[in-house]
Protein backbone atom coordinates (compact mmCIF):
# COMPACT_ATOMS: atom_id res chain seq x y z
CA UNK A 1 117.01 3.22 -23.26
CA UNK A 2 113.55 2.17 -22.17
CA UNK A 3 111.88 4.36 -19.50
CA UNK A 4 110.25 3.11 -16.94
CA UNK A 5 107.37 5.48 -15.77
CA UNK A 6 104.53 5.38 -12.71
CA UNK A 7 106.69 3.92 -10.02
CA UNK A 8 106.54 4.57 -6.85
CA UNK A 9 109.22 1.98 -5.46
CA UNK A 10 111.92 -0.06 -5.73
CA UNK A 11 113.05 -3.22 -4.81
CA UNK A 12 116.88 -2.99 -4.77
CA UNK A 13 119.28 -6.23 -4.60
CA UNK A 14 122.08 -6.22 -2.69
CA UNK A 15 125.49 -8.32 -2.97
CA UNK A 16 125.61 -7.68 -7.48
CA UNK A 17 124.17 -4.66 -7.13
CA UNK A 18 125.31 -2.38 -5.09
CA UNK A 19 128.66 -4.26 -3.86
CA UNK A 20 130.56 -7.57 -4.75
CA UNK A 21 131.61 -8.91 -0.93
CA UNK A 22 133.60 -5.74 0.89
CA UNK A 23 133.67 -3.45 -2.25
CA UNK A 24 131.34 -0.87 -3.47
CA UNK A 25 130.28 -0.72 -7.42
CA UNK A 26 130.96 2.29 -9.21
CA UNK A 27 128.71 4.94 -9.03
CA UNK A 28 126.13 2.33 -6.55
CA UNK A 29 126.37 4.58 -3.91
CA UNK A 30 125.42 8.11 -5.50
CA UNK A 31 122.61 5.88 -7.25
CA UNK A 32 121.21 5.38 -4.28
CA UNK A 33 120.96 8.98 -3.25
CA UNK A 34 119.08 10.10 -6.13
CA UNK A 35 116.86 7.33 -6.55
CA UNK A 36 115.57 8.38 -2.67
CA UNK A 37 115.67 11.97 -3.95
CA UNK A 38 113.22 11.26 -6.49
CA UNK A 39 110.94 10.10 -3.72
CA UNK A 40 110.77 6.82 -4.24
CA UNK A 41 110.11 3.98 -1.49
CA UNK A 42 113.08 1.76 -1.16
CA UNK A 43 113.47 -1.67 0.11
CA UNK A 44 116.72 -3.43 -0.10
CA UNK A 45 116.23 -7.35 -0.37
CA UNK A 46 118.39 -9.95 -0.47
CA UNK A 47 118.55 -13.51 -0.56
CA UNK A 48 122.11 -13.67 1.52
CA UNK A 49 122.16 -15.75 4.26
CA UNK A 50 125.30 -15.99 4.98
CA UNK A 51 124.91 -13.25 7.48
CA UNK A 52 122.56 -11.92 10.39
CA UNK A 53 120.14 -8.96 9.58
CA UNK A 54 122.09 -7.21 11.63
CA UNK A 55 125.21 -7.72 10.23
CA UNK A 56 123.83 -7.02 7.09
CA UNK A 57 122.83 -3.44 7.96
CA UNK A 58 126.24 -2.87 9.78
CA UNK A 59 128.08 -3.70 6.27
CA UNK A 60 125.83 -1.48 4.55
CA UNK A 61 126.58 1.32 6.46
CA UNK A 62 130.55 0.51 6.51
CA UNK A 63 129.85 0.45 2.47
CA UNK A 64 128.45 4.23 2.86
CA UNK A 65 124.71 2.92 2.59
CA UNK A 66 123.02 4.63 4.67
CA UNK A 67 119.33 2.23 5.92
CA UNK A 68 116.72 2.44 7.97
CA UNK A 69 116.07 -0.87 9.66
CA UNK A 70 112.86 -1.28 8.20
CA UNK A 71 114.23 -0.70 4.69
CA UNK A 72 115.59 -3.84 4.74
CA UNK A 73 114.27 -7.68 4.29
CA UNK A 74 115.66 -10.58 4.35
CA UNK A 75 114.22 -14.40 3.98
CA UNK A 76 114.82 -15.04 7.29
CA UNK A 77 111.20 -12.70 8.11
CA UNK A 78 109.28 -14.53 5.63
CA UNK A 79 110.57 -18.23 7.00
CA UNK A 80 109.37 -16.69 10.63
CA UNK A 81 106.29 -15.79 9.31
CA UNK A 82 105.81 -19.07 7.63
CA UNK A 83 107.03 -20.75 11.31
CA UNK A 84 104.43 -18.74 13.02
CA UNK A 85 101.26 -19.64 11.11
CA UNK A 86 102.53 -23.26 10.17
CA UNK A 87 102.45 -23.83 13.97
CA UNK A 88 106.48 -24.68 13.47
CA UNK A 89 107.96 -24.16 17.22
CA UNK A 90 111.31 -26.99 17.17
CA UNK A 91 113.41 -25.91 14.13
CA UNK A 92 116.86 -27.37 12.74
CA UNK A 93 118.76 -24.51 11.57
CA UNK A 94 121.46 -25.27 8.98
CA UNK A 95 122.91 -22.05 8.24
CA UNK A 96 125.88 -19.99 9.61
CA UNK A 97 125.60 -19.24 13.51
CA UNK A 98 125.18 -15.59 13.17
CA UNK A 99 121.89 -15.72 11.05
CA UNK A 100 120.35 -18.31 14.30
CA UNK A 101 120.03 -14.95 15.69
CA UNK A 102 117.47 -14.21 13.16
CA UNK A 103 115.12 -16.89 14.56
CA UNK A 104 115.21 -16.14 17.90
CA UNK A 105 112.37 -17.68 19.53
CA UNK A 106 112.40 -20.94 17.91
CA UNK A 107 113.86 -23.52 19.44
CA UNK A 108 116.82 -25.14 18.27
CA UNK A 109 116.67 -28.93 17.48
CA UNK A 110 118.98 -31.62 16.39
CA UNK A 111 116.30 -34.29 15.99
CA UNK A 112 112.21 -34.34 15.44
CA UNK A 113 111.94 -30.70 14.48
CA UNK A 114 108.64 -29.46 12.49
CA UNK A 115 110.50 -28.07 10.60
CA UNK A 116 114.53 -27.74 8.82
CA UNK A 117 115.64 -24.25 7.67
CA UNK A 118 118.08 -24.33 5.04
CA UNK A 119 120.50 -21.29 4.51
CA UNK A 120 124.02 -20.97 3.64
CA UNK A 121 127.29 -22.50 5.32
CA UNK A 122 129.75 -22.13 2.11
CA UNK A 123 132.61 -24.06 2.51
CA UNK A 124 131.09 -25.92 5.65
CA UNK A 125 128.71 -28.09 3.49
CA UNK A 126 129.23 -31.82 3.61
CA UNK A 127 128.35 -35.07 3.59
CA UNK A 128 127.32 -35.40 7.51
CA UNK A 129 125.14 -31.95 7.31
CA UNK A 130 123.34 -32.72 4.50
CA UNK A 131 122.36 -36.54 5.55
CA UNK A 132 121.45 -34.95 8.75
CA UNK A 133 119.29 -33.13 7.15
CA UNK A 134 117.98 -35.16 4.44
CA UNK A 135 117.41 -37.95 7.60
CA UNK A 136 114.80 -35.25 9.45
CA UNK A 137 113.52 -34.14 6.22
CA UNK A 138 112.43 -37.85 5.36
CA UNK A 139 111.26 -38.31 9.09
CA UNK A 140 108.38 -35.81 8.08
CA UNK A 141 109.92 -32.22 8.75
CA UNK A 142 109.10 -29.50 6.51
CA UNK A 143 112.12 -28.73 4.36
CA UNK A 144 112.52 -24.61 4.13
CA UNK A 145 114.78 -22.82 2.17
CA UNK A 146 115.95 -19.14 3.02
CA UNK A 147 117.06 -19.53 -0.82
CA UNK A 148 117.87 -21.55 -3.20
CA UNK A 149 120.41 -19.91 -5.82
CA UNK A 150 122.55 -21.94 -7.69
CA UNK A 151 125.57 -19.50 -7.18
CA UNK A 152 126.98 -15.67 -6.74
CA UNK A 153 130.00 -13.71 -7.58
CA UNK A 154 132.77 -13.64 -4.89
CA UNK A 155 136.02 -12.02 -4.96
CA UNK A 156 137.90 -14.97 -6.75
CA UNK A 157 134.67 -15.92 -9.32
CA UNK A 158 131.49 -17.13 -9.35
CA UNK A 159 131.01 -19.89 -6.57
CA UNK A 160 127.94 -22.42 -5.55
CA UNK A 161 125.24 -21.16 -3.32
CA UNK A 162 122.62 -22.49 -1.25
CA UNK A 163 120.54 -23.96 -3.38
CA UNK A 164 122.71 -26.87 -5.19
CA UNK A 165 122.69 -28.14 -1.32
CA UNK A 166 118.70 -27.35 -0.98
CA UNK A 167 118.05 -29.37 -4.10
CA UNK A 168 120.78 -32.54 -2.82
CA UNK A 169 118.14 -32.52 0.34
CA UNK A 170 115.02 -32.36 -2.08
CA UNK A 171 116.35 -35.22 -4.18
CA UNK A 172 117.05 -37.94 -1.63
CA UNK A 173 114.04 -37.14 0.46
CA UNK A 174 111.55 -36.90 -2.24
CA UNK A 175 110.18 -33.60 -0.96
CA UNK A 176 110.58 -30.07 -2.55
CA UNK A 177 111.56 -27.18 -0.52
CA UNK A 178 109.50 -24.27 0.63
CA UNK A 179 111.61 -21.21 -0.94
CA UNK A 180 110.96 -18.26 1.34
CA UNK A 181 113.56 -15.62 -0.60
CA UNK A 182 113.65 -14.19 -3.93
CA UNK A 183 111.49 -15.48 -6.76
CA UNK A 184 108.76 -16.83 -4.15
CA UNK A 185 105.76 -14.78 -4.73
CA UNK A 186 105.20 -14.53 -0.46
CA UNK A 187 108.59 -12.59 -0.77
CA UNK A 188 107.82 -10.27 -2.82
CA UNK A 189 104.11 -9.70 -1.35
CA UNK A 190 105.21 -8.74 2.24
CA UNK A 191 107.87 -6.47 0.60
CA UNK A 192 105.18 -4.80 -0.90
CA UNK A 193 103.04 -4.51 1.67
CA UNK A 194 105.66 -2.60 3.80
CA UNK A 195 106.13 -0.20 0.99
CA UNK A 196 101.93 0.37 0.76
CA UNK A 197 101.94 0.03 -3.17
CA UNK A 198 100.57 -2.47 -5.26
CA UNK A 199 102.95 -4.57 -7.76
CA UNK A 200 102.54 -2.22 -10.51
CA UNK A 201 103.85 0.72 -9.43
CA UNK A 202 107.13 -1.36 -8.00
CA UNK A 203 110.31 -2.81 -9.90
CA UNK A 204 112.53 -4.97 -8.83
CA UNK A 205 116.51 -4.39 -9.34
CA UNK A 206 119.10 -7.39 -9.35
CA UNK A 207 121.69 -9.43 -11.06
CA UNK A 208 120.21 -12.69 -10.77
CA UNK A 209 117.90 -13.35 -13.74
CA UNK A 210 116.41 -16.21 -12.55
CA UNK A 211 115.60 -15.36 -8.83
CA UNK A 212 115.30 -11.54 -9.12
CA UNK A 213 113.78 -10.71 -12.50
CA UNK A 214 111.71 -13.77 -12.93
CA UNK A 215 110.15 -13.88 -9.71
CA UNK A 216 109.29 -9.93 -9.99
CA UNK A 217 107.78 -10.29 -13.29
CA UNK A 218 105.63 -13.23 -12.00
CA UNK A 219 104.83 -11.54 -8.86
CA UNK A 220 103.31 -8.49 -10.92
CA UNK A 221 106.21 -6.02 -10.88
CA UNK A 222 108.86 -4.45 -13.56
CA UNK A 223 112.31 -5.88 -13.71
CA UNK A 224 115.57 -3.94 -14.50
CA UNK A 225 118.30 -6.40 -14.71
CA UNK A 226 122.28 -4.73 -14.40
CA UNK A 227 125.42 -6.01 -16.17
CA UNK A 228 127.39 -5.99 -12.40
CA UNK A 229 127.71 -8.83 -10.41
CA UNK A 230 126.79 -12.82 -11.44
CA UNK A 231 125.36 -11.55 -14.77
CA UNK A 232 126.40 -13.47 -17.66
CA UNK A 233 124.84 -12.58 -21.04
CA UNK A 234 124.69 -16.41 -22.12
CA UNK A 235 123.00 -17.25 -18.87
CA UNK A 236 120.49 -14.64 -19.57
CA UNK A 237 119.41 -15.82 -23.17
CA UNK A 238 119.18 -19.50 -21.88
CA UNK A 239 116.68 -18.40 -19.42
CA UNK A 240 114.18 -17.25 -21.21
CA UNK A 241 113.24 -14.33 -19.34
CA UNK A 242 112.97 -10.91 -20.71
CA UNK A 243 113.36 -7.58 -18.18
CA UNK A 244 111.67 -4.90 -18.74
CA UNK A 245 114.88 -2.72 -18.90
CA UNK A 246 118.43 -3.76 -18.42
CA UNK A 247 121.36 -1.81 -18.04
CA UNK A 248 125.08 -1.66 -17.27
CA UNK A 249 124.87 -0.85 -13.77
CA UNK A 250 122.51 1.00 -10.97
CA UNK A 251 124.39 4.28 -11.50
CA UNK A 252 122.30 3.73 -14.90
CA UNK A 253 118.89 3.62 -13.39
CA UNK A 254 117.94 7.08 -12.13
CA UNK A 255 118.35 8.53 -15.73
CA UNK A 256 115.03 6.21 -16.09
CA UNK A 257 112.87 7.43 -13.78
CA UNK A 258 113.76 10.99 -13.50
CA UNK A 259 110.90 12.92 -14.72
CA UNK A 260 111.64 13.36 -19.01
């Protein structure tokens, strides 16, 4: 098994990684305690938007992961930060109501934003939400997307995500999304930045080959994709994209870095 040597942080998915939905992976949470014994900086980043920032940190810690706030980012900071210096002030959110209360400050719009935010509403997708959308988007709004996955692992099998939805928008308008989560290199930058390390001494850690492995290795970093989660072996080889290490799960990963 490939070691992976001069780190000084990780990047560590979340839903695939260290849970699927309300249950813990084997062995995740241990992993997780020797990894930070090893002195490593941590940041836990996901692309979920189903959920507040909040409420993602409260599950965490009903899991038995124990975070600092700081520890964890979401898109939701990076689509702020692009908000803030895009001059972006009337927003349409279409995402779940608990994750608006990521954007407070914004205002809330139904018509002429500058700009529609795109996150998940599952089963609440439909015909009138998206041509809402699509309708602004056309009317010269900036289309961004918290994500844009094309689907995760639930209880009952894999299932669509955001970004089928994203990419119905980007179709009929004409216009292609700003992706603010997981592979865009901005992402991956201000995680990095709030870890004070450069992208070669990080790797990221995920399920998703596309999102998380991809868009570390082109933002600079090491990759360690794990067998848990939406991880399908065909899906893999079809991509194209080759992690540095991959392994069965994260209770595998600390026998890499430990010191040999």
């Amino acid at each position: 098994m490939k070691r992976l040597d001069g780190l000084r942080a990780l990047l560590v998915d979340l839903d695939g990684v260290l849970y699927v939905e309300e249950r813990p992976l084997p062995g995740a949470r241990e992993a997780v305690a020797e990894l930070r014994a090893l002195g490593l900086g941590l940041r836990f980043v996901t692309n979920t938007t189903a959920r507040s920032r909040g409420a993602t940190l409260e599950k965490l810690a009903a899991l038995g992961f124990e975070l600092q706030p700081e520890e964890l980012v979401t898109p939701a900071a990076v689509a702020r930060r692009r908000c803030e210096e895009r001059g972006h002030r009337r927003v349409a959110l279409i995402m779940d109501a608990a994750v608006k209360e990521d954007f407070a400050g914004l205002e809330e719009v139904d018509a002429d934003p500058d700009a529609v935010i795109m996150g998940d509403l599952g089963s609440a997708f439909g015909f009138e939400i998206l041509n809402h959308a699509f309708r602004m988007v056309f009317g010269g709004a900036e289309l961004i997307a918290l994500q844009k996955n094309r689907f995760w692992l639930t209880e009952d099998g894999l299932s669509l995500d955001a970004g089928p939805f994203v990419a119905a928008v980007e179709y009929a308008s004409g216009r292609e999304a700003v992706v603010v989560g997981k592979p865009a290199a901005a992402f991956f930058e201000i995680v990095l930045d709030s870890l004070g390390v450069i992208a070669a001494e990080a790797a990221m850690v995920g399920d998703d080959v596309e999102s998380d492995i991809g868009g570390a290795l082109e933002a600079g970093l090491r990759a360690v994709l794990v067998r848990t989660g939406k991880y399908r072996a065909e899906f893999v080889a079809e991509s194209g994209i080759e992690p540095t290490a991959t392994v069965d799960s994260i209770a595998d990963l600390p026998a890499l870095l430990a010191p040999a």
